[in-house]
C-alpha atoms as a PDB file:
ATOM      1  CA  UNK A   1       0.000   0.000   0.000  1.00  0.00           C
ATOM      2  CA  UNK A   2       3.028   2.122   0.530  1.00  0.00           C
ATOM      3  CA  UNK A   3       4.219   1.726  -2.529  1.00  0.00           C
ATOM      4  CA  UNK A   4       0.892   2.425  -4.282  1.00  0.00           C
ATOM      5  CA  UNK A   5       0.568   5.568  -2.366  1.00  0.00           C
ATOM      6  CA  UNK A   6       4.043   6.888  -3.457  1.00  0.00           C
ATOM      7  CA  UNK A   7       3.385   6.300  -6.899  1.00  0.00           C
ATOM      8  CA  UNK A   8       0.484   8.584  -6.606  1.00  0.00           C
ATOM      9  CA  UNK A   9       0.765  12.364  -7.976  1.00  0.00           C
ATOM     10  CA  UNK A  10       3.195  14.415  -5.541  1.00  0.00           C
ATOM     11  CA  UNK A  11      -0.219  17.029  -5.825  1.00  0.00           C
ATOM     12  CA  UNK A  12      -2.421  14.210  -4.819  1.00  0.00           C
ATOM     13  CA  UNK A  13      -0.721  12.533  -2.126  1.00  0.00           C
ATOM     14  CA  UNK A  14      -0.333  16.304  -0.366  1.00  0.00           C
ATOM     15  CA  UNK A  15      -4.076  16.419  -0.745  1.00  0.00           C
ATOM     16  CA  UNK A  16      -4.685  13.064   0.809  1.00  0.00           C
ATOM     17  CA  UNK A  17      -2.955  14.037   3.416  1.00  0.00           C
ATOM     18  CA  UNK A  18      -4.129  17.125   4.088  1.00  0.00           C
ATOM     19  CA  UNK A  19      -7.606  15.307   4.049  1.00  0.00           C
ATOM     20  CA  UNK A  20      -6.538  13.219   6.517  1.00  0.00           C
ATOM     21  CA  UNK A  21      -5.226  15.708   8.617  1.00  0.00           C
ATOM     22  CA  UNK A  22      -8.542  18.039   8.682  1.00  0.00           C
ATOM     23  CA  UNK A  23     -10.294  14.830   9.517  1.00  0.00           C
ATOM     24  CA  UNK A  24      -8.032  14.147  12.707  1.00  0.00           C
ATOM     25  CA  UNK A  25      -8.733  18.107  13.647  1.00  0.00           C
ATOM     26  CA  UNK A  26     -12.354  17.180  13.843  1.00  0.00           C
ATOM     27  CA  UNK A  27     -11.927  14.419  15.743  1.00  0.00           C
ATOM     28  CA  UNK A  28     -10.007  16.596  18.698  1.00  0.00           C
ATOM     29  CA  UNK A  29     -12.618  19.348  18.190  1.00  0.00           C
ATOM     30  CA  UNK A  30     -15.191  16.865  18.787  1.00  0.00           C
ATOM     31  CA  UNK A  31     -13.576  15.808  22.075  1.00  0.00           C
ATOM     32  CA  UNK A  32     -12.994  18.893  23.122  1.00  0.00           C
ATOM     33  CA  UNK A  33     -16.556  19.677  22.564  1.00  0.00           C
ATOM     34  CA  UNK A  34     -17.852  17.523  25.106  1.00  0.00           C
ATOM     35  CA  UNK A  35     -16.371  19.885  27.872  1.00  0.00           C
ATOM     36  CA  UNK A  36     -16.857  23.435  26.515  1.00  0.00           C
ATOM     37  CA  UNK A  37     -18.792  25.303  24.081  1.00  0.00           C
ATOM     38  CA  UNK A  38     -18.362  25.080  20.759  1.00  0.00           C
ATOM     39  CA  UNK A  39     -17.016  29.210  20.567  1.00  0.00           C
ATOM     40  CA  UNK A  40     -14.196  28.147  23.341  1.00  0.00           C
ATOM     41  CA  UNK A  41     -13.447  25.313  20.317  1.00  0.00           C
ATOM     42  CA  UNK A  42     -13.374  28.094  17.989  1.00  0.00           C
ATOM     43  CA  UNK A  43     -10.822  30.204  19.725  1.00  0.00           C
ATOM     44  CA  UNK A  44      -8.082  27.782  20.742  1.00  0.00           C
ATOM     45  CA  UNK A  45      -8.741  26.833  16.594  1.00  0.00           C
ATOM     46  CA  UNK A  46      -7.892  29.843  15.484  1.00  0.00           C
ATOM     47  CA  UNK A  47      -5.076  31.390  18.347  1.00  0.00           C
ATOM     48  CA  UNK A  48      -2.792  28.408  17.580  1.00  0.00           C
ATOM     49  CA  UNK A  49      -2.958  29.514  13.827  1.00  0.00           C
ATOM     50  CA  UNK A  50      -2.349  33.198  14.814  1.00  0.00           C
ATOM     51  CA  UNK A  51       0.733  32.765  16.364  1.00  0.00           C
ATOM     52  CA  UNK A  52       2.205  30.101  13.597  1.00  0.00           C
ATOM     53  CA  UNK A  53       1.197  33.304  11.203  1.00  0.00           C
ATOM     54  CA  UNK A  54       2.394  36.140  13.698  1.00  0.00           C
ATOM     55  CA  UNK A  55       6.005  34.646  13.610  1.00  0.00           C
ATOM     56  CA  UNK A  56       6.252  34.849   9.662  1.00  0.00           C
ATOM     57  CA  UNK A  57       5.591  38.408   9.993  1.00  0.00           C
ATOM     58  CA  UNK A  58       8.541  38.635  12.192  1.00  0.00           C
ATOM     59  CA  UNK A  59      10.585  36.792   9.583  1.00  0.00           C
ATOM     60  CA  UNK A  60       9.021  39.160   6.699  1.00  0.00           C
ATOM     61  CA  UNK A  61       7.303  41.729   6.704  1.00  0.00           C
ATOM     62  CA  UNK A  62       3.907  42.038   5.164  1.00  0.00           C
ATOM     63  CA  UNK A  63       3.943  44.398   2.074  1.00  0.00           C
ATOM     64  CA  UNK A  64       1.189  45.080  -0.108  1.00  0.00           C
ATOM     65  CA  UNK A  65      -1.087  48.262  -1.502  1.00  0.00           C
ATOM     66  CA  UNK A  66      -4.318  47.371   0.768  1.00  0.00           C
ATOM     67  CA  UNK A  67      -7.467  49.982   0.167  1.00  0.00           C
ATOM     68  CA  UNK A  68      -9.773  47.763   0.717  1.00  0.00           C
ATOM     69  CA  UNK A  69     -10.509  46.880   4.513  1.00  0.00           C
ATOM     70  CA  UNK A  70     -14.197  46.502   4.833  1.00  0.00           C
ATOM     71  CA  UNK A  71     -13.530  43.848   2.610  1.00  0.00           C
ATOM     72  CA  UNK A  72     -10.888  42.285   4.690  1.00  0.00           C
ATOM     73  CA  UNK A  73     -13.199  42.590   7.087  1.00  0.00           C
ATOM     74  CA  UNK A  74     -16.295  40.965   5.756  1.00  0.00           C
ATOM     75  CA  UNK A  75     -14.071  38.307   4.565  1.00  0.00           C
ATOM     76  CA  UNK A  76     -13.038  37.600   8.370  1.00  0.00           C
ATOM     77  CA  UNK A  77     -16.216  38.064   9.536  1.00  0.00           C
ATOM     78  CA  UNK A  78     -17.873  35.384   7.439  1.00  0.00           C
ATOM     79  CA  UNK A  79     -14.815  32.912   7.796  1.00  0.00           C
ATOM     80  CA  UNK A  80     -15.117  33.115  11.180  1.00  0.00           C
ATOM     81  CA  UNK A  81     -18.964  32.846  11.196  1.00  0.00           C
ATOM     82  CA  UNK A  82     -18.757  29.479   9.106  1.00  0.00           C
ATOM     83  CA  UNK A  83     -16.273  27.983  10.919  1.00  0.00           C
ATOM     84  CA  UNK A  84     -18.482  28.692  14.203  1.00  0.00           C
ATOM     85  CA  UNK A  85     -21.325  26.794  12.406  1.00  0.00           C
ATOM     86  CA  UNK A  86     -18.952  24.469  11.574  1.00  0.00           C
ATOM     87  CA  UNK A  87     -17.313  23.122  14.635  1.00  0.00           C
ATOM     88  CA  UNK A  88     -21.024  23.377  16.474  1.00  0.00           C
ATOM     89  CA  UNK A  89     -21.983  20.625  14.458  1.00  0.00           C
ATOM     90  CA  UNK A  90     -18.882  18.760  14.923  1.00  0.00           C
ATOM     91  CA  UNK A  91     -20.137  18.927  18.600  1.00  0.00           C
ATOM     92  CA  UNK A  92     -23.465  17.830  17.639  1.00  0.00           C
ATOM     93  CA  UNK A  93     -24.166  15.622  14.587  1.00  0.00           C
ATOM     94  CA  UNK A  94     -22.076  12.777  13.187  1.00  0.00           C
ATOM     95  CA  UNK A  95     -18.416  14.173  12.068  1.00  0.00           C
ATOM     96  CA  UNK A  96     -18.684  13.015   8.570  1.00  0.00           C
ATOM     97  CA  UNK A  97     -21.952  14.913   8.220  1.00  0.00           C
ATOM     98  CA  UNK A  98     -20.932  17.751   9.560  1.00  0.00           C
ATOM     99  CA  UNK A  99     -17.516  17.959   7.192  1.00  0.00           C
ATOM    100  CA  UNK A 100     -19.881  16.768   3.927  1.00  0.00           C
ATOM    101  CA  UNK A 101     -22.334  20.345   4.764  1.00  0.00           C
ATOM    102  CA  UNK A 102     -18.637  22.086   4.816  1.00  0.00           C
ATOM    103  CA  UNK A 103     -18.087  20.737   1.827  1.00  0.00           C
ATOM    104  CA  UNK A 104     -20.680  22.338   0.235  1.00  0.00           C
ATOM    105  CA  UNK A 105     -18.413  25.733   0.023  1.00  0.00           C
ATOM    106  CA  UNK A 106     -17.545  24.962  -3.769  1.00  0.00           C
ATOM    107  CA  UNK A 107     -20.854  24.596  -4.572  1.00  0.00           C
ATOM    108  CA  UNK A 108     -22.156  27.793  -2.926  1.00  0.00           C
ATOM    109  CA  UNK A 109     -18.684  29.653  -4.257  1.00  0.00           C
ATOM    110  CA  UNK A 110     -19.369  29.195  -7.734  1.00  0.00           C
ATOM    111  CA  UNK A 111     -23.035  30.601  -6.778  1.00  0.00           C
ATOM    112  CA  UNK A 112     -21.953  33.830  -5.700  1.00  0.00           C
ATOM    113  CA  UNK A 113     -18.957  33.933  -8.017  1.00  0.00           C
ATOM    114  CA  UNK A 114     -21.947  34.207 -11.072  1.00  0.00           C
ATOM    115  CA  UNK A 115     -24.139  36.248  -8.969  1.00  0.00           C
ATOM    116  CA  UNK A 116     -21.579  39.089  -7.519  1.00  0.00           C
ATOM    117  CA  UNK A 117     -18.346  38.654  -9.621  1.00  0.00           C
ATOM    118  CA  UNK A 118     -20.357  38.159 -12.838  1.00  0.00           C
ATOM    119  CA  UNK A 119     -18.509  34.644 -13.410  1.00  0.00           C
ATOM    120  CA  UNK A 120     -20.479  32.768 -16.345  1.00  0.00           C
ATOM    121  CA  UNK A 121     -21.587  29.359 -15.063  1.00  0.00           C
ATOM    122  CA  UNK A 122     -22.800  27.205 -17.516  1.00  0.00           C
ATOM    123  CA  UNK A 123     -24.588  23.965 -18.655  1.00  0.00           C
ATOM    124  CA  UNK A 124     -22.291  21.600 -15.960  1.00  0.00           C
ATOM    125  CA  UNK A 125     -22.288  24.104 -13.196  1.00  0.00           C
ATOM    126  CA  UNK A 126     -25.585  24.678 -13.113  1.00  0.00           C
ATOM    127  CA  UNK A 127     -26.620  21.307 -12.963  1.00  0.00           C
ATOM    128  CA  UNK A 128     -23.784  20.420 -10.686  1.00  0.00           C
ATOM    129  CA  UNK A 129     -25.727  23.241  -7.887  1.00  0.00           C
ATOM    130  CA  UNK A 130     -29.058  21.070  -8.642  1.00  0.00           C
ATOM    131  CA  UNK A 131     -27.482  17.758  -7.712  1.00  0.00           C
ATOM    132  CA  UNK A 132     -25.532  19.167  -4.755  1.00  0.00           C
ATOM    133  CA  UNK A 133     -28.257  20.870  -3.438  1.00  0.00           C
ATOM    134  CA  UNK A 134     -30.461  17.850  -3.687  1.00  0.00           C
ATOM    135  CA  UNK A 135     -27.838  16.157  -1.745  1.00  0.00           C
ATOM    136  CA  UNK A 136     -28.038  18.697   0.935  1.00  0.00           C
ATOM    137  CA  UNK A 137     -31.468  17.992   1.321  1.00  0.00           C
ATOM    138  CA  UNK A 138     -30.416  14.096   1.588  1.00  0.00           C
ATOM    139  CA  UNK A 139     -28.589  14.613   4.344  1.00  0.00           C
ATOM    140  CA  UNK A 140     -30.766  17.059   6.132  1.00  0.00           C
ATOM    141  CA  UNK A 141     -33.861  15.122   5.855  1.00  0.00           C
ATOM    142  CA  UNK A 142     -36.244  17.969   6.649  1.00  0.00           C
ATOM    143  CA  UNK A 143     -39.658  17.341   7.632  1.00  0.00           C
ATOM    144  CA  UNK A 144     -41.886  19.110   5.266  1.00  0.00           C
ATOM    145  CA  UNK A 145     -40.076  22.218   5.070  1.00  0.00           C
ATOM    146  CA  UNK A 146     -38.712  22.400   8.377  1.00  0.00           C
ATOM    147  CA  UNK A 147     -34.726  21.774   8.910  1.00  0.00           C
ATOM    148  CA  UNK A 148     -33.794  21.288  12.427  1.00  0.00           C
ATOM    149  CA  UNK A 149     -30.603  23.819  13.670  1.00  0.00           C
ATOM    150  CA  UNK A 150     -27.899  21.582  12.668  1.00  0.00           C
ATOM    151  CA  UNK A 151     -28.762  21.692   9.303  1.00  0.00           C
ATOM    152  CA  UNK A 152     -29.346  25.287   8.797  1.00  0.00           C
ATOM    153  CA  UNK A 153     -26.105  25.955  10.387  1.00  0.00           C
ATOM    154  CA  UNK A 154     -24.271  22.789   8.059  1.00  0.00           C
ATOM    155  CA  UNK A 155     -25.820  25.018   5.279  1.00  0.00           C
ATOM    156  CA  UNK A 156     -24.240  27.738   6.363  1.00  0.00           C
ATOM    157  CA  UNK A 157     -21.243  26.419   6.946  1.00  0.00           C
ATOM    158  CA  UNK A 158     -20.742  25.459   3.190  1.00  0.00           C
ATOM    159  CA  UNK A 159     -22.718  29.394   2.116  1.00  0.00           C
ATOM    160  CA  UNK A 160     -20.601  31.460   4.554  1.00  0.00           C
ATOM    161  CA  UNK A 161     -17.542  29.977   3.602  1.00  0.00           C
ATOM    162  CA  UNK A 162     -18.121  30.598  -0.064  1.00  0.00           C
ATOM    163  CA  UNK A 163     -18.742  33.705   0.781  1.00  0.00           C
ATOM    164  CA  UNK A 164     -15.146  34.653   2.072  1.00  0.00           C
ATOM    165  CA  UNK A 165     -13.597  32.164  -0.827  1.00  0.00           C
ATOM    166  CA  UNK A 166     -15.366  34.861  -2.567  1.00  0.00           C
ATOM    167  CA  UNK A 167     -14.131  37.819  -1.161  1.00  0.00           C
ATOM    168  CA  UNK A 168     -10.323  36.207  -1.490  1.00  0.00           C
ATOM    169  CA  UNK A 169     -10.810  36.275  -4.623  1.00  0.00           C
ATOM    170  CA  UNK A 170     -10.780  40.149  -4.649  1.00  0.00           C
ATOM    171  CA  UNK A 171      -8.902  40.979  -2.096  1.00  0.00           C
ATOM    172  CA  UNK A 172      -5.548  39.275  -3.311  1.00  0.00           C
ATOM    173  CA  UNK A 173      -5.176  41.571  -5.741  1.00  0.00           C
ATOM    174  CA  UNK A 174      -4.671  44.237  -3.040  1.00  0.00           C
ATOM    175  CA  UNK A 175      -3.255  42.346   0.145  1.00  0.00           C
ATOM    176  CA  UNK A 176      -0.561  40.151   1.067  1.00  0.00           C
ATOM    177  CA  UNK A 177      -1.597  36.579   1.450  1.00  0.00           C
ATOM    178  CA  UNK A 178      -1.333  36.387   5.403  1.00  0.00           C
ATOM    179  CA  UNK A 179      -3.025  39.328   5.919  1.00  0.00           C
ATOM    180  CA  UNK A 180      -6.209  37.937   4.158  1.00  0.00           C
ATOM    181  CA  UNK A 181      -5.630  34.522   6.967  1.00  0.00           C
ATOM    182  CA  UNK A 182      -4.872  37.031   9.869  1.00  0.00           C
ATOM    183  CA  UNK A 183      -8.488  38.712   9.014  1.00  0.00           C
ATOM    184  CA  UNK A 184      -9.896  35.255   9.639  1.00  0.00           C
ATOM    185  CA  UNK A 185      -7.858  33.981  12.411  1.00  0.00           C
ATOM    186  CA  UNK A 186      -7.625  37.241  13.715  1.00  0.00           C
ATOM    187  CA  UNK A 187     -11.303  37.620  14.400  1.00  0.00           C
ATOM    188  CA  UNK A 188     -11.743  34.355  15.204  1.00  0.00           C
ATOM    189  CA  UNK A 189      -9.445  34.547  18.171  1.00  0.00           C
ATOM    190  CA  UNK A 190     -11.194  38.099  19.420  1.00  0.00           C
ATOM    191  CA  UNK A 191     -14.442  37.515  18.368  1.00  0.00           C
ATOM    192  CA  UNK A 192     -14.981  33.981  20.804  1.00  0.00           C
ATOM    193  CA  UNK A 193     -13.363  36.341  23.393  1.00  0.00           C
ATOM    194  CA  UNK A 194     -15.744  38.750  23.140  1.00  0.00           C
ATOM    195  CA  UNK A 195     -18.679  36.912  23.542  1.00  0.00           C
ATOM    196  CA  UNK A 196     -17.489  34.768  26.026  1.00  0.00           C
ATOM    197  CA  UNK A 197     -17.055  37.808  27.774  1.00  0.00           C
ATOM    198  CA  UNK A 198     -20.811  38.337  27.797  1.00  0.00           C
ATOM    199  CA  UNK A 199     -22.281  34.985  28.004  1.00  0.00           C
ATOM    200  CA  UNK A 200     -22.791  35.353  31.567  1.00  0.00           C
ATOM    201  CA  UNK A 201     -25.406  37.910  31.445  1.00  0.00           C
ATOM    202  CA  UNK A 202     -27.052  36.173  28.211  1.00  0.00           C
ATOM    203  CA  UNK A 203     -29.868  33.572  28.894  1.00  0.00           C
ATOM    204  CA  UNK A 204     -30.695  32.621  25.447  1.00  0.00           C
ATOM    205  CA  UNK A 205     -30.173  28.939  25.082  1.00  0.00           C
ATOM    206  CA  UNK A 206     -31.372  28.762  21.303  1.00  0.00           C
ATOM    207  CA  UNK A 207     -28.177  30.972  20.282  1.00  0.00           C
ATOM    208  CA  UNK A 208     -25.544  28.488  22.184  1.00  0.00           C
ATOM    209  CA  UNK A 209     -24.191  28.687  18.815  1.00  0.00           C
ATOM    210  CA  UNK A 210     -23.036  31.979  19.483  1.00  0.00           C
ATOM    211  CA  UNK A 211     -23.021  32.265  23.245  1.00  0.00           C
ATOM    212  CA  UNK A 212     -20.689  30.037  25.983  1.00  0.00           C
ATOM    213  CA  UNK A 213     -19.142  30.354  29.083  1.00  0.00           C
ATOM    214  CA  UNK A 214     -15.746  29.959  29.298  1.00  0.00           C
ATOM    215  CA  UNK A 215     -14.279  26.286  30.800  1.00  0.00           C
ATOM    216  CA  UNK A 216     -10.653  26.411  31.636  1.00  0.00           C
ATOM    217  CA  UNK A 217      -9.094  23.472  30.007  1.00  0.00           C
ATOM    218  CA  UNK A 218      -7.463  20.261  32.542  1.00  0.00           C
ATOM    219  CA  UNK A 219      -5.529  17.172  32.032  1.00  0.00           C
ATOM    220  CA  UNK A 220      -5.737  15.778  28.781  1.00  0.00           C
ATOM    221  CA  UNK A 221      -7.620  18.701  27.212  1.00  0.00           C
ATOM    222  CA  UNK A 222      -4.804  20.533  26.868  1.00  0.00           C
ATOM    223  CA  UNK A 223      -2.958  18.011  24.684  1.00  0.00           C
ATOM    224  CA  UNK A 224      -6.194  17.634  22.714  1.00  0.00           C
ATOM    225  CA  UNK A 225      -6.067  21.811  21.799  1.00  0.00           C
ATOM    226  CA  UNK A 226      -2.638  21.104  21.461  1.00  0.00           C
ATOM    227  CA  UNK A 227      -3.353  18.068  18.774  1.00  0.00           C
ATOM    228  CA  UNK A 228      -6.192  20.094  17.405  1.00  0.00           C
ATOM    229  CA  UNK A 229      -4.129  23.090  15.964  1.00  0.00           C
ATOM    230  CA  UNK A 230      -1.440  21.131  14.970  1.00  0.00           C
ATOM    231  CA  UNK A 231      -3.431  19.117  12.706  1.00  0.00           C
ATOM    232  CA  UNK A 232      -5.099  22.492  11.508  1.00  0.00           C
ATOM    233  CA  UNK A 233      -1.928  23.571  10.641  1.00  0.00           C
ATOM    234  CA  UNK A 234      -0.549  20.364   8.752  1.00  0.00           C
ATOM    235  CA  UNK A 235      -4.145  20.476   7.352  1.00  0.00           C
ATOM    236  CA  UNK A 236      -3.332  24.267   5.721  1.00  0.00           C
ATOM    237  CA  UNK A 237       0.113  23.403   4.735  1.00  0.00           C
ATOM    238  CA  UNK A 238      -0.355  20.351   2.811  1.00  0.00           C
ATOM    239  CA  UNK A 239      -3.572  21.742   0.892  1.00  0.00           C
ATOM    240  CA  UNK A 240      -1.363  24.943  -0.416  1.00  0.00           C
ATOM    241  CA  UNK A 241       1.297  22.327  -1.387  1.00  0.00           C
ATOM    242  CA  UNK A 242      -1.105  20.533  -3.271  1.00  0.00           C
ATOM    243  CA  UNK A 243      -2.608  22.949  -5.103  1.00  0.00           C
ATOM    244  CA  UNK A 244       0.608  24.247  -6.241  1.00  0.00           C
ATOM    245  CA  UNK A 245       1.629  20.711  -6.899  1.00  0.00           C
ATOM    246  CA  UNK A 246      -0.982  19.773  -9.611  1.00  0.00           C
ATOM    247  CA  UNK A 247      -4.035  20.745 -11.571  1.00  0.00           C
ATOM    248  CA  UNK A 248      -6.826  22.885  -9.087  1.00  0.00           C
ATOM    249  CA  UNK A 249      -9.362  20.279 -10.528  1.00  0.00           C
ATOM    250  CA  UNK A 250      -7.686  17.674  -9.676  1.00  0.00           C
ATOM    251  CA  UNK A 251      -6.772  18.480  -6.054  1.00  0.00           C
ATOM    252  CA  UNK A 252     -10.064  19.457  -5.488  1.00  0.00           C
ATOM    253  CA  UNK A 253     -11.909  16.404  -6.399  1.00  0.00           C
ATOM    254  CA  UNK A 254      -9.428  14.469  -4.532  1.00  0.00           C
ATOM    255  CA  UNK A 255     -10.255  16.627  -1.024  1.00  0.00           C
ATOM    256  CA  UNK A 256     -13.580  14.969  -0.958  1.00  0.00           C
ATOM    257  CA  UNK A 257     -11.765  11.937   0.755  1.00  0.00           C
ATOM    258  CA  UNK A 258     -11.838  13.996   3.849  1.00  0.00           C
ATOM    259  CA  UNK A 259     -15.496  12.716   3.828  1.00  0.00           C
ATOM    260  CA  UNK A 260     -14.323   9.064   4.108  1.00  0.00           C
ATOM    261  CA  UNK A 261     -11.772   9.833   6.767  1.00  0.00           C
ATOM    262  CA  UNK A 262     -14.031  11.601   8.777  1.00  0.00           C
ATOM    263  CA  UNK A 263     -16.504   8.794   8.851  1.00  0.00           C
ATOM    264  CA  UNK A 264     -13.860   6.459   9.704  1.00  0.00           C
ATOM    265  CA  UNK A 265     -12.464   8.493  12.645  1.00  0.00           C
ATOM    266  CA  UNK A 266     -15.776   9.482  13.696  1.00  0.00           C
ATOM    267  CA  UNK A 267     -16.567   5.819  13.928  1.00  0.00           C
ATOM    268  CA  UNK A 268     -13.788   5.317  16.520  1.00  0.00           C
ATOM    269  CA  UNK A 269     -15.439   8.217  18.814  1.00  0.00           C
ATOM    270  CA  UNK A 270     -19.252   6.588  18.856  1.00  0.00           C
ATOM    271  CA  UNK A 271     -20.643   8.128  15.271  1.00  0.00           C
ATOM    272  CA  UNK A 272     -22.971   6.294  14.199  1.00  0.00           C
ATOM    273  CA  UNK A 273     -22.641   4.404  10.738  1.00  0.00           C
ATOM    274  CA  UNK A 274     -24.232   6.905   7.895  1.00  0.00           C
ATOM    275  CA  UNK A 275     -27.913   5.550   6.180  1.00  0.00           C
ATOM    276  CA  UNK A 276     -28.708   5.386   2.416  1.00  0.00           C
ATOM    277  CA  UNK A 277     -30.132   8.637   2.373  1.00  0.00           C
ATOM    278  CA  UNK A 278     -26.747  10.482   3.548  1.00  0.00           C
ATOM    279  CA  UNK A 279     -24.308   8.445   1.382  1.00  0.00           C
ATOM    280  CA  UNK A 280     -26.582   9.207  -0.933  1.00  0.00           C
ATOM    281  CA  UNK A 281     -26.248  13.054  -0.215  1.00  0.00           C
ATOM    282  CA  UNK A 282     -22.671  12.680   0.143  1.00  0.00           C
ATOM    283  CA  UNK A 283     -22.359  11.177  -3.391  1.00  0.00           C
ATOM    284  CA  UNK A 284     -24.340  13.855  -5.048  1.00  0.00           C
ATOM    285  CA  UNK A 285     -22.606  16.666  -3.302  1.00  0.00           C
ATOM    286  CA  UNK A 286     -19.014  15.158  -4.068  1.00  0.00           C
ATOM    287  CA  UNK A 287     -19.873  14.695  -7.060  1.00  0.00           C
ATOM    288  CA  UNK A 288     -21.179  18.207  -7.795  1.00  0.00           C
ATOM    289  CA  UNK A 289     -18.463  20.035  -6.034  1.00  0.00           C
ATOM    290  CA  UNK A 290     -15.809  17.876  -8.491  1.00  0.00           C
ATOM    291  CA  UNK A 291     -18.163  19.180 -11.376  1.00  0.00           C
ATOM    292  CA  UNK A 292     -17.822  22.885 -10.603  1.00  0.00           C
ATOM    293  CA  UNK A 293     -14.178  22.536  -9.664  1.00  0.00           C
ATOM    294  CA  UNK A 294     -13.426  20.968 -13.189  1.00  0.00           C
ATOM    295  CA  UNK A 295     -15.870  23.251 -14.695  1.00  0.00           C
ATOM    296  CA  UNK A 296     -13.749  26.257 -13.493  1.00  0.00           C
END
């Protein structure tokens, strides 16, 4: 198997990896989860990945024209919002559900790319959005046409992503990569602060997406934030070397394994084993997200 594996494609072996690696991070996320709120998650996520970017500043200086901050902003903003979504459902549904809604993001991305950045679509992509959003419904399994939280914030996950892969888009024509990552991080790290801070005097239990009380971490829950942002980081590492490695359509269909790994991982922790309906949703929505990726 070792063998096979190093005949692969330098680009996709990076990408397995990297798959691999994301699906580990949601495993210690998930662990983590069952002692504190899903924001505390959040924040020890994203501080681990501020420092690792802080130190490259010291190393070189960022330099770059800028001019467009609410941008950088909005970008943050919505990274950060996603990834909120994200890990809350890492807390509460099955793992390999909750990475297959975040994997919705190319889907959504080439959405917004033809409705804001006038991107033409076409034949495939449009009928790669059908299938992928029949899929989402797969998984969701909404009665009538009510979707419980999780699903709505899965949904989310995937939309409010796309919507900062969006705003990348723009804003590297005017900033220096790691600024664009520090408006994500960045705001991720203050923003789980922040409310934190005020989660005490907020009794709104609907919103524990949002809201939750800090729990200082003890014993082995340090080692699992520990485990948890270095996986993030190998996770980030190996994608960039993998897209710069081989073709974009090619790296991106193979990411989709992240949905295997995390349903192998997450059956270690208690997950239970996926129904029809949601392989069937995962099919449809890896196969749609390969369709736009090739399509583009």
């Amino acid at each position: 198997m070792k063998e096979a594996f190093l005949r692969l494609d330098a680009g996709v072996r990076y990408m397995l990896f990297a798959s691999f690696m994301f699906a580990c991070m949601g495993v210690f996320a998930k662990l983590l989860s069952r002692d504190m709120p899903s924001l505390e998650v959040v924040f020890f996520r994203n501080v681990f990945g501020v420092v690792i970017v802080a130190a490259t500043l010291l190393k070189r200086p960022m330099a770059h024209p800028g001019g467009r901050p609410g941008l950088l902003f909005f970008r943050g903003l919505m990274g950060f919002l996603a990834l909120l979504a994200f890990f809350y459902n890492i807390a509460h549904i099955p793992l390999g559900d909750a990475m297959t809604y975040s994997k919705t993001s190319p889907i959504f991305t080439a959405l917004f790319a033809w409705l804001f950045l006038r991107e033409r679509l076409g034949t495939v992509g449009w009928a790669a959005l059908f299938l992928g959003f029949v899929g989402i419904v797969l998984i969701a399994k909404p009665s009538g046409l009510h979707l419980d939280k999780t699903a709505w914030l899965g949904i989310f996950s995937g939309a409010g992503a796309a919507l900062a892969y969006t705003a990348v888009r723009e804003l590297k024509r005017y900033y220096d990569t790691r600024a664009i990552v520090l408006s994500f991080m960045g705001i991720g790290t203050l923003g789980p602060l922040l409310l934190m801070a005020v989660s005490p005097w907020v009794e709104m239990p609907e919103l524990d997406m949002i809201f939750g009380r800090f729990v200082m971490p003890e014993g082995w829950a340090w080692a699992y934030v520990v485990a948890m942002g270095l996986f993030a980081t190998l996770a980030q590492v190996y994608m960039t070397r993998a897209y710069g490695a081989t073709k974009a359509g090619i790296v991106g269909a193979v990411s989709y394994s992240n949905i295997l790994f995390s349903i192998a991982l997450g059956l270690l922790i208690g997950d239970p084993l996926p129904d029809w309906a949601t392989w069937a949703g995962i099919g449809l929505i890896a196969a749609a997200g390969v369709a736009v990726t090739r399509a583009k």
